[in-house]
Protein backbone atom coordinates (compact mmCIF):
# COMPACT_ATOMS: atom_id res chain seq x y z
CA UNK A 1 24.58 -4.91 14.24
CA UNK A 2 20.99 -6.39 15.56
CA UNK A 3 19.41 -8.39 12.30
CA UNK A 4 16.96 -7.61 11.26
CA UNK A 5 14.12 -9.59 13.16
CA UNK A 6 15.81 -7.84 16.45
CA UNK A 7 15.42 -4.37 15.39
CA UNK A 8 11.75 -5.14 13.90
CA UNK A 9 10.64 -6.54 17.63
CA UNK A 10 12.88 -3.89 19.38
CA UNK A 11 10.96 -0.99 17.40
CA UNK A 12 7.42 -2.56 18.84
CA UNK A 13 8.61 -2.62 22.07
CA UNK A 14 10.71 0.44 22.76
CA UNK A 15 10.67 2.92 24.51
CA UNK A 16 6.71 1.72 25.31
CA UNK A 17 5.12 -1.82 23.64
CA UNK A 18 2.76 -0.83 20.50
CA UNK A 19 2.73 1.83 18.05
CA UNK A 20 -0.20 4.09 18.76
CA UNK A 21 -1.17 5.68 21.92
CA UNK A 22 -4.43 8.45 22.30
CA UNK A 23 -3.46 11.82 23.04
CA UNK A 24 -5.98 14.84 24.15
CA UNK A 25 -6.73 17.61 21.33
CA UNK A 26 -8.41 19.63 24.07
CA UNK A 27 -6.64 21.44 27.03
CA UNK A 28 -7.59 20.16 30.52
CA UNK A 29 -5.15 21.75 32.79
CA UNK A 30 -7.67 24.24 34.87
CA UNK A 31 -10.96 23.43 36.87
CA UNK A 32 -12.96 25.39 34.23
CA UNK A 33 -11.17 23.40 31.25
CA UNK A 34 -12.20 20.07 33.31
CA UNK A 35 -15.74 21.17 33.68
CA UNK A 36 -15.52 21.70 29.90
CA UNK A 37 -14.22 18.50 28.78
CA UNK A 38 -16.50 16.50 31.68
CA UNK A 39 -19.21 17.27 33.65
CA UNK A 40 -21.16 19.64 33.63
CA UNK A 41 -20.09 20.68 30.05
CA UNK A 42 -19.97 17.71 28.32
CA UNK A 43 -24.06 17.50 28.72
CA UNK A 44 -24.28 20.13 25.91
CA UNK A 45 -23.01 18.16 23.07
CA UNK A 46 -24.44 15.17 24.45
CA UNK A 47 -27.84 16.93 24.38
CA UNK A 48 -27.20 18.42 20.79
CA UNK A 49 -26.66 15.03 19.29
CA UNK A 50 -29.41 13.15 20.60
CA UNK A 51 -31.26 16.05 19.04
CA UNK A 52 -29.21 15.55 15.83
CA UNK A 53 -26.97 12.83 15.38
CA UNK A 54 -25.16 14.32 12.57
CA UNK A 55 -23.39 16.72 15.03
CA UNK A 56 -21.65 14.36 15.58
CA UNK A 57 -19.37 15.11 13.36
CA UNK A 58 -19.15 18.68 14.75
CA UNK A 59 -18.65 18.09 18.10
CA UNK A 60 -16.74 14.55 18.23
CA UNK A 61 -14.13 13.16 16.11
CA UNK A 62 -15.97 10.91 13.97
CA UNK A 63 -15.46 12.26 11.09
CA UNK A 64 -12.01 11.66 11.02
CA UNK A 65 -12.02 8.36 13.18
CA UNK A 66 -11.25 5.40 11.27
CA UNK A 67 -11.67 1.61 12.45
CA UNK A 68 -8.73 -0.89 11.35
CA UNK A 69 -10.73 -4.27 11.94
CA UNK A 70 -9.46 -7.43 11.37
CA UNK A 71 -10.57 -11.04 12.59
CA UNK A 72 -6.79 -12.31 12.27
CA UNK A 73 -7.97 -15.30 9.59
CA UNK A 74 -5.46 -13.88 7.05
CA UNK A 75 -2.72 -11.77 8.15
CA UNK A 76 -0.23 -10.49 5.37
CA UNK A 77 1.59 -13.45 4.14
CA UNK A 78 1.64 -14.84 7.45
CA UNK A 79 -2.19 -17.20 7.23
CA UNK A 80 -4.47 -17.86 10.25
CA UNK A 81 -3.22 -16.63 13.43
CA UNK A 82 -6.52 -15.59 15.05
CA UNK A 83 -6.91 -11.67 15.93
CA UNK A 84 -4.42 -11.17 19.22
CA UNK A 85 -1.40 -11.93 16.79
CA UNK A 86 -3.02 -9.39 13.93
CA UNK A 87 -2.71 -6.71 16.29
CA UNK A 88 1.10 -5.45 15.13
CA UNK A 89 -0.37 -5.06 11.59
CA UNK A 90 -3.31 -3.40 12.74
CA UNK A 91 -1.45 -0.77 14.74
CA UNK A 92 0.63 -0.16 11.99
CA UNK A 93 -1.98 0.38 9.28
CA UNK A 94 -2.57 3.25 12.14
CA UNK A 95 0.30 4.96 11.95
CA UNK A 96 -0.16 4.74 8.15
CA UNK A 97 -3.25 6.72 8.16
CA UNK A 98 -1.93 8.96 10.60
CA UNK A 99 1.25 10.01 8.72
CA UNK A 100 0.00 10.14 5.75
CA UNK A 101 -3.46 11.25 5.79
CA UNK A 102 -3.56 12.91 9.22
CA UNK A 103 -6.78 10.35 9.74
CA UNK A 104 -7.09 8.85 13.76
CA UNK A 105 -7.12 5.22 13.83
CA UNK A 106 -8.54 2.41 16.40
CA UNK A 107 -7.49 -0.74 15.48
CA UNK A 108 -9.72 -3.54 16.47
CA UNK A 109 -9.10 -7.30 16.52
CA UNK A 110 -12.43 -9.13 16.36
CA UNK A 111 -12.60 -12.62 18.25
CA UNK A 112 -15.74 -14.19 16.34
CA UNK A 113 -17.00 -17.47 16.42
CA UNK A 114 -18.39 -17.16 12.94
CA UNK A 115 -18.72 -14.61 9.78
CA UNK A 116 -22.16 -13.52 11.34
CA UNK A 117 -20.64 -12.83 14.48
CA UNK A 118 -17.86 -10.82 13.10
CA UNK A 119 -20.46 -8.46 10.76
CA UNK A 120 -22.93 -7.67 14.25
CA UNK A 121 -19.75 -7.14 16.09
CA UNK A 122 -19.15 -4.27 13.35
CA UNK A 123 -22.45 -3.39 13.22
CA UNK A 124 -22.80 -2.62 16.83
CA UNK A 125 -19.86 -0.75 17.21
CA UNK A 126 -19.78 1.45 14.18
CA UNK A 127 -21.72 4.18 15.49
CA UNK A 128 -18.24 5.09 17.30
CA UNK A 129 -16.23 5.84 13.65
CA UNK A 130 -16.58 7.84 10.33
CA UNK A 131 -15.32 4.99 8.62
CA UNK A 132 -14.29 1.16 8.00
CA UNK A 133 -11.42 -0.36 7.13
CA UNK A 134 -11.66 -4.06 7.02
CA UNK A 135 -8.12 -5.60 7.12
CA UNK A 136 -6.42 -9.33 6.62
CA UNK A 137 -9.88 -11.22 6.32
CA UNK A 138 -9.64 -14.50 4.55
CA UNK A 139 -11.45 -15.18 1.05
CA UNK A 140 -14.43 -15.76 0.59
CA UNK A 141 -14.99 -14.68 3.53
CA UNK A 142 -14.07 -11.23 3.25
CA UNK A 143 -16.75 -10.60 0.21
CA UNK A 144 -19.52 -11.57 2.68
CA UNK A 145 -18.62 -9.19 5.37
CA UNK A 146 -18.10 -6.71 2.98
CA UNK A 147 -21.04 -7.03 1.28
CA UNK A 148 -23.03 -7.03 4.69
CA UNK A 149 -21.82 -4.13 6.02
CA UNK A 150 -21.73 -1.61 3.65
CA UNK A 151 -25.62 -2.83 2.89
CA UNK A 152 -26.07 -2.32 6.60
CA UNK A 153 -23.84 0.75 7.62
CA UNK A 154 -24.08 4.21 6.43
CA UNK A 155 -20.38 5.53 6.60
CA UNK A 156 -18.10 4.00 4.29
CA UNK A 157 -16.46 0.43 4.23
CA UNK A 158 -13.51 -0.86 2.69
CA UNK A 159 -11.40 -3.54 2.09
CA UNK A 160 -8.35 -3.10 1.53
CA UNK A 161 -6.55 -6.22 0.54
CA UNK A 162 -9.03 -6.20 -2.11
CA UNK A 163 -9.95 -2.50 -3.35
CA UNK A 164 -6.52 -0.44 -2.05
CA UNK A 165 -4.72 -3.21 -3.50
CA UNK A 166 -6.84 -3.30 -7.15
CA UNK A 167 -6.28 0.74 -7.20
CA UNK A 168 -2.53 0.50 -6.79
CA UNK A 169 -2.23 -2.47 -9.40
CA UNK A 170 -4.28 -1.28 -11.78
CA UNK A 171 -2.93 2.48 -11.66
CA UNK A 172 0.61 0.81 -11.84
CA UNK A 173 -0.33 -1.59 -14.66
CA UNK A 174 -2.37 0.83 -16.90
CA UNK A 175 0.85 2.86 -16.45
CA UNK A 176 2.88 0.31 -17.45
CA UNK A 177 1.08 -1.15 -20.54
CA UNK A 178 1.37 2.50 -21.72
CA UNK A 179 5.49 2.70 -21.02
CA UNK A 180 5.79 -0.84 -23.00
CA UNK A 181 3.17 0.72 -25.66
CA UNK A 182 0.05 -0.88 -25.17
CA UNK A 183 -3.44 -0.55 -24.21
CA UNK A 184 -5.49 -2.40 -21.14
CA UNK A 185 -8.20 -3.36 -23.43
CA UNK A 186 -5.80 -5.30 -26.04
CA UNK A 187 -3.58 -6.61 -23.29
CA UNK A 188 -4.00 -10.30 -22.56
CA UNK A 189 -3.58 -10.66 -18.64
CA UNK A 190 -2.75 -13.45 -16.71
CA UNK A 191 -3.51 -13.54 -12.68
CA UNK A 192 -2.50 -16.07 -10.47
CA UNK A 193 -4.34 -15.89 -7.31
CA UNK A 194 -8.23 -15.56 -7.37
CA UNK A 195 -8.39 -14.40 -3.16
CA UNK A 196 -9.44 -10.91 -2.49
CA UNK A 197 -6.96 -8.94 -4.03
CA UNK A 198 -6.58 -10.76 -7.27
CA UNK A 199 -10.56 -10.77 -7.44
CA UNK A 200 -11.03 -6.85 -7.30
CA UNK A 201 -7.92 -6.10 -9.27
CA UNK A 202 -9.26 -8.12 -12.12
CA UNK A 203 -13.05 -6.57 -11.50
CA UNK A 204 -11.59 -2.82 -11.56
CA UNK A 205 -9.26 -3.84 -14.39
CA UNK A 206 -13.09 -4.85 -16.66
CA UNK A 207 -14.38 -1.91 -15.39
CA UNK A 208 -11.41 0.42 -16.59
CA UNK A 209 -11.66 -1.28 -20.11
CA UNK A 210 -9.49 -4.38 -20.02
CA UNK A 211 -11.65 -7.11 -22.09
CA UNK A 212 -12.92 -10.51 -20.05
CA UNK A 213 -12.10 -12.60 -23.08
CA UNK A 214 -8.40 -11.95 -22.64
CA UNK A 215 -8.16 -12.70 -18.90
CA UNK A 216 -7.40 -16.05 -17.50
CA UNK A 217 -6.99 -16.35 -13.90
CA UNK A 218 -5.07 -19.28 -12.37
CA UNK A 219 -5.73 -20.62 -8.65
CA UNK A 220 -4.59 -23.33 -6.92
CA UNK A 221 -6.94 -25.50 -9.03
CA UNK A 222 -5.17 -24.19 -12.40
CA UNK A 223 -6.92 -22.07 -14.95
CA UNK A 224 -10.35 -21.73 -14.43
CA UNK A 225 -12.38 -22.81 -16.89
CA UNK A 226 -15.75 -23.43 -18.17
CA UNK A 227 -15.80 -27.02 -17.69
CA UNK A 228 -15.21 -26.63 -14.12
CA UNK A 229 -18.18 -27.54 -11.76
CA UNK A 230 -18.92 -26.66 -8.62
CA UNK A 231 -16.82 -23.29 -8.52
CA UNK A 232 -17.46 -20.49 -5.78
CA UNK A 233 -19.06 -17.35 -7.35
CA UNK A 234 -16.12 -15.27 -7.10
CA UNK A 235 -13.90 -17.73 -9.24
CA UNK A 236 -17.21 -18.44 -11.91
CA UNK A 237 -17.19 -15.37 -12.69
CA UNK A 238 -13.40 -15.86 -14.17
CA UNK A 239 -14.05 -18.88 -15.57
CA UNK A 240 -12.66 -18.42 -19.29
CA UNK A 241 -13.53 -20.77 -22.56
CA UNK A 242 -9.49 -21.94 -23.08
CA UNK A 243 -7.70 -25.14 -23.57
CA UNK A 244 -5.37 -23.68 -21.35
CA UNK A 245 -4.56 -25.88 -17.57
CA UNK A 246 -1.58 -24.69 -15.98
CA UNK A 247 0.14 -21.52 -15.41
CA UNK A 248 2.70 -22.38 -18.10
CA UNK A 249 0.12 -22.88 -20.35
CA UNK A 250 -1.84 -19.54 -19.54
CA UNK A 251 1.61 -17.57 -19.83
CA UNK A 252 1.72 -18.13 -23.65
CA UNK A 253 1.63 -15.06 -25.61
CA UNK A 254 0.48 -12.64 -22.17
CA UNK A 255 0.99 -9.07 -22.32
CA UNK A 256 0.82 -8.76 -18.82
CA UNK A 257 1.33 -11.02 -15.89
CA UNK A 258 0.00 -10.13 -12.07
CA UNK A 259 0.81 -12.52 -9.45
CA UNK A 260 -1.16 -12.21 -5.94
CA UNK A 261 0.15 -15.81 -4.77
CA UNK A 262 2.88 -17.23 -3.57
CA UNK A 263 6.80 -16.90 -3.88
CA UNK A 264 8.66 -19.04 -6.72
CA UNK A 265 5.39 -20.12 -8.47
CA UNK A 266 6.87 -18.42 -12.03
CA UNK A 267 9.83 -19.84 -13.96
CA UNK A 268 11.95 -17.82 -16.18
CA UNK A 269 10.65 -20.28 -18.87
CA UNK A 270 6.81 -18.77 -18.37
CA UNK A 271 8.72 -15.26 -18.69
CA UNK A 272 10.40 -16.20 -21.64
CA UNK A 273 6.74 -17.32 -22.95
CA UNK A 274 4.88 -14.04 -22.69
CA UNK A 275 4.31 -11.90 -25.46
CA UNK A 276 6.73 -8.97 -26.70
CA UNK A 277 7.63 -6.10 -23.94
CA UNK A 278 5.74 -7.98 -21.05
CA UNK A 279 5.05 -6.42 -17.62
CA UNK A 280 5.32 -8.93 -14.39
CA UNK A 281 3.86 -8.09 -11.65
CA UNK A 282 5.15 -10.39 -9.19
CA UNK A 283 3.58 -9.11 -5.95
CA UNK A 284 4.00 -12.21 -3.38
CA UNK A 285 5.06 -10.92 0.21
CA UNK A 286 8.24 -10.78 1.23
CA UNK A 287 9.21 -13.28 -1.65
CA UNK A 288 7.79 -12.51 -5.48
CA UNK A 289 6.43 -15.67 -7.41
CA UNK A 290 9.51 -15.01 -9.37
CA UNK A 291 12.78 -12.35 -8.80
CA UNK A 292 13.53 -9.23 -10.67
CA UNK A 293 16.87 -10.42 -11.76
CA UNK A 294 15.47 -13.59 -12.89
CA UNK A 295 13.10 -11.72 -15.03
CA UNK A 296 15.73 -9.51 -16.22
CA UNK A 297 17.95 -12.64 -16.87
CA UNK A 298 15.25 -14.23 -19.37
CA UNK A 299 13.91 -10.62 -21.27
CA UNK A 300 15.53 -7.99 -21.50
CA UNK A 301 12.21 -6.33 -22.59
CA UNK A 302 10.30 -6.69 -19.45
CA UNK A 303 8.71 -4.64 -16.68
CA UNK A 304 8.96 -6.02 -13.03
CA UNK A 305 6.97 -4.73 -10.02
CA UNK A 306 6.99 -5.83 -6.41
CA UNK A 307 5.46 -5.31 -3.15
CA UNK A 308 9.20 -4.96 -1.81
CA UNK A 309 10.71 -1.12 -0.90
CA UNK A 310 14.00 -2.50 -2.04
CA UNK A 311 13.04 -3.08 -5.56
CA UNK A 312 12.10 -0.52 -8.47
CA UNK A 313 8.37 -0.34 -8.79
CA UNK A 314 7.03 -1.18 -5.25
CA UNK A 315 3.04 -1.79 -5.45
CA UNK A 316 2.30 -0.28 -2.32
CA UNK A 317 -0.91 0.32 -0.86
CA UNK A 318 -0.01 2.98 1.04
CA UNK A 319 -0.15 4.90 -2.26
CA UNK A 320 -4.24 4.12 -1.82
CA UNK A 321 -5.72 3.62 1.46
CA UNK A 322 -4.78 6.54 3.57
CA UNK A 323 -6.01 9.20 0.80
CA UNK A 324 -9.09 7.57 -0.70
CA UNK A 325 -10.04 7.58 3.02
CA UNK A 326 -9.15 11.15 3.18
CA UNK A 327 -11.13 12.30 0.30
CA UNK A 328 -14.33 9.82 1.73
CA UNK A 329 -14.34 11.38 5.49
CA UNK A 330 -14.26 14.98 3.66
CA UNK A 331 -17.01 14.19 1.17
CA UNK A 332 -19.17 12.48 4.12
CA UNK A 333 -19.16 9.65 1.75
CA UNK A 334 -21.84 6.52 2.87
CA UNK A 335 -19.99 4.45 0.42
CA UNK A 336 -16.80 4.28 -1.48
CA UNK A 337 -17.63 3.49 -4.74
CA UNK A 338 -16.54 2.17 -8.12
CA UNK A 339 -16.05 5.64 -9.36
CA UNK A 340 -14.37 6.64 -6.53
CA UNK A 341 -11.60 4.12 -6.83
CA UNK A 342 -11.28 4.66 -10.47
CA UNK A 343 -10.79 8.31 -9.43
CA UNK A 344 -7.95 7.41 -7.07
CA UNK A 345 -6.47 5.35 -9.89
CA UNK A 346 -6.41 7.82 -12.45
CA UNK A 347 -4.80 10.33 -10.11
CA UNK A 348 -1.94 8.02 -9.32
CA UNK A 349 -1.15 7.53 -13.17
CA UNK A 350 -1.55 10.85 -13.78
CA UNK A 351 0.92 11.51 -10.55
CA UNK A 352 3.96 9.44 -12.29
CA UNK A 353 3.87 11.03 -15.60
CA UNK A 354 4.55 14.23 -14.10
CA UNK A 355 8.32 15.51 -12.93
CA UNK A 356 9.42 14.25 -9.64
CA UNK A 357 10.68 17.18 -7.00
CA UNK A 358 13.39 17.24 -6.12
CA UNK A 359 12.35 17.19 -2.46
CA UNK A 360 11.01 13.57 -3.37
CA UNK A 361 14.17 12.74 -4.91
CA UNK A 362 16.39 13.78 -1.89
CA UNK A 363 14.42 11.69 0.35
CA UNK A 364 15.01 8.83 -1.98
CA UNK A 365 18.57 9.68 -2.64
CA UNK A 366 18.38 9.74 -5.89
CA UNK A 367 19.63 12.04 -8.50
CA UNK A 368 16.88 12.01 -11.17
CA UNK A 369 13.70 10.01 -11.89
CA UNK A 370 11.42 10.26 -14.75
CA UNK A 371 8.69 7.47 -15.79
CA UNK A 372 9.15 4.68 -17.62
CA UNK A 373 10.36 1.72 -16.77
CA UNK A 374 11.55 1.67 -13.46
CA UNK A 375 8.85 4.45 -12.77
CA UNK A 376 5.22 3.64 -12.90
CA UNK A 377 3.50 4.81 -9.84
CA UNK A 378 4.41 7.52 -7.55
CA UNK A 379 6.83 7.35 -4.37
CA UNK A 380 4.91 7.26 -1.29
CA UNK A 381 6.83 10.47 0.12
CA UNK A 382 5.64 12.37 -2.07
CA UNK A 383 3.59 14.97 -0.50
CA UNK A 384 1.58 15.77 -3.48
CA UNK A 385 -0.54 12.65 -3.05
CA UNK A 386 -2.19 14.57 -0.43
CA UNK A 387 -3.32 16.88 -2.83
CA UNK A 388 -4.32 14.89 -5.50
CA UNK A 389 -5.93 11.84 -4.50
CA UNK A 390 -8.27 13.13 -1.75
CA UNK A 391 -9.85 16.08 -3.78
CA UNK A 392 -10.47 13.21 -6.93
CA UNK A 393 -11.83 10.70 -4.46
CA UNK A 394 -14.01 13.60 -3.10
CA UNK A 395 -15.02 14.96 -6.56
CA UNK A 396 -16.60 11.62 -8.00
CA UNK A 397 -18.50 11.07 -4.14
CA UNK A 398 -19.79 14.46 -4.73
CA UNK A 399 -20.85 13.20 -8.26
């Protein structure tokens, strides 16, 4: 049998290279159909919209045309490998949105000299799409840009290493905390990794009720501190009053632990450290800062996510993106806000408490599933995210 790196590259190459082609939604098989689609027809819309630009979204597919944009400076787990090599990824964050959200995707990789560069590039082109998705952009980067462009554009933008990502681990953390029998705002919370995603986790964490003075965030540097000098803005902001230094250290006592790093940064010893009933989220692509079954093998107690589909618990943004996109383009969002993500994240907790169909379960092959510990957010098969998440996302836009 072909391994597994042979049946990865034969899938993007067979039976034609790439994963998304453009197909017609109109019929052009006559001459009238033709004069429809081109000339002379075509001058009617065209006229209508320079009257009105917001037709648009009538009489074009903007408003459900999505751009996956990326400038290649950090692609999954993978670093710096400039846009051309981003492309794979990009594609198949298309096919995500497609299957799962029915939402048309052109993926876009960016060649720009500089962060400027990159935001006019967006700029200019944006008039094409009903929406942004900014994808694998380094930190700090990636805050600038985003920043920029949703100040500048007037459809909505979104990152989503940082905000899909903070919606998934905060849905499947608030979950969890409740399965272990705790709440966010007593939990003390550990995060290694202060990029993009660890960033807006934490942010959408404070905003859902977790408390700042229980948060210490570990980079490369160790725990940030107060009597650091010199720190970028979006690691200041984390800087914590502690005697703690190192990860070992911050792991003392934690409730919770989320890891947005690097694999095989945790020891069992930091797990055997943590408080009573802890939940690990060890979310490092494809290898966790630490194993399940090491976890497992020092508490018995514990709660382990992933970002791996072969694991229990799989943080997954596909549980996010494709749907709070959904409910944005139907609202005719300009922004996608704080409230709308919280809306998304409530949704998904709400989603895993409930009974799992059996419809779900036979696509999993599984004979039951209930939540709890092995259970915190939902399975992205399930076909009631579709009708949950978009209509909540759409509700607090509307609000």
């Amino acid at each position: 049998m072909p391994t597994l790196k042979q049946q990865a590259l034969d899938y993007h190459q067979f039976p034609k290279p790439g994963k998304l082609s453009v197909e017609s939604s109109k019929p052009c098989a006559t001459q009238h159909e033709l004069s429809l689609a081109y000339s002379p027809g075509v001058a009617e819309p065209v006229r209508a919209i320079g009257a009105d630009p917001e037709l648009a979204y009538r009489y074009t597919n903007k408003g459900n045309l999505v751009a996956v944009i990326t400038d290649g400076t950090a692609i999954l787990g993978l670093g710096n490998l400039g846009p051309l090599a981003a492309k794979p990824v990009m594609e198949g964050k298309g096919v995500l949105f497609k299957r799962f959200a029915n939402i048309d995707v052109f993926d876009i990789e960016v060649n720009a000299p500089s962060v400027q560069a990159f935001i006019d590039t967006v700029v200019n082109i944006a008039p094409t799409f009903g929406g942004i998705n900014l994808e694998d952009i380094a930190a700090p980067h990636c805050f600038e840009i985003e920043k920029a462009l949703s100040e500048r554009l007037d459809i909505p933008v979104f990152h989503d290493d940082q905000h899909g990502t903070a919606v998934i681990i905060c849905a499947g953390l608030i979950n969890a905390l409740h399965v272990q029998g705790k709440k966010l705002a007593d939990a003390r919370i550990v995060c290694l990794g202060a990029g993009a995603a660890g960033n807006a986790s934490l942010r959408l964490l404070l905003a859902m009720g977790a408390d700042k003075s229980r948060l210490l965030v570990v980079d490369k540097v160790g725990v940030l501190h107060t009597g650091m000098i010199d720190l970028p803005p979006h690691h200041a902001f984390f800087a914590a009053d502690t005697d703690a230094r190192t990860l070992a250290d911050a792991m003392q006592g934690a409730d919770a632990f989320i890891g947005v790093s690097a694999a095989n940064l945790v020891t069992p010893a930091m797990i055997k450290s943590m408080a009573d009933k802890p939940v690990v989220f060890a979310l490092a692509n494809p290898d966790p800062e630490i194993a399940p079954h090491d976890v497992h093998a020092a508490r018995d107690d514990a709660i382990i996510a992933t970002g791996r589909s072969d694991y229990p618990n799989q943080v997954n943004n596909i549980l996010g993106f494709p749907f709070i996109f959904r409910g944005a383009l139907d609202a005719r969002a300009k922004r996608i806000t704080q409230k709308m993500l919280i809306a998304a994240v409530h949704a998904l907790m709400d989603l895993a408490r409930e009974p799992v169909p059996a419809d779900v379960l036979a696509i999993y092959n599984l004979t039951e599933l209930a939540f709890g510990r092995d259970y915190i957010l939902p399975k992205p098969f399930d076909a009631r995210l579709i009708e949950r998440i978009p209509p909540a996302v759409m509700k607090a836009a509307k609000e």
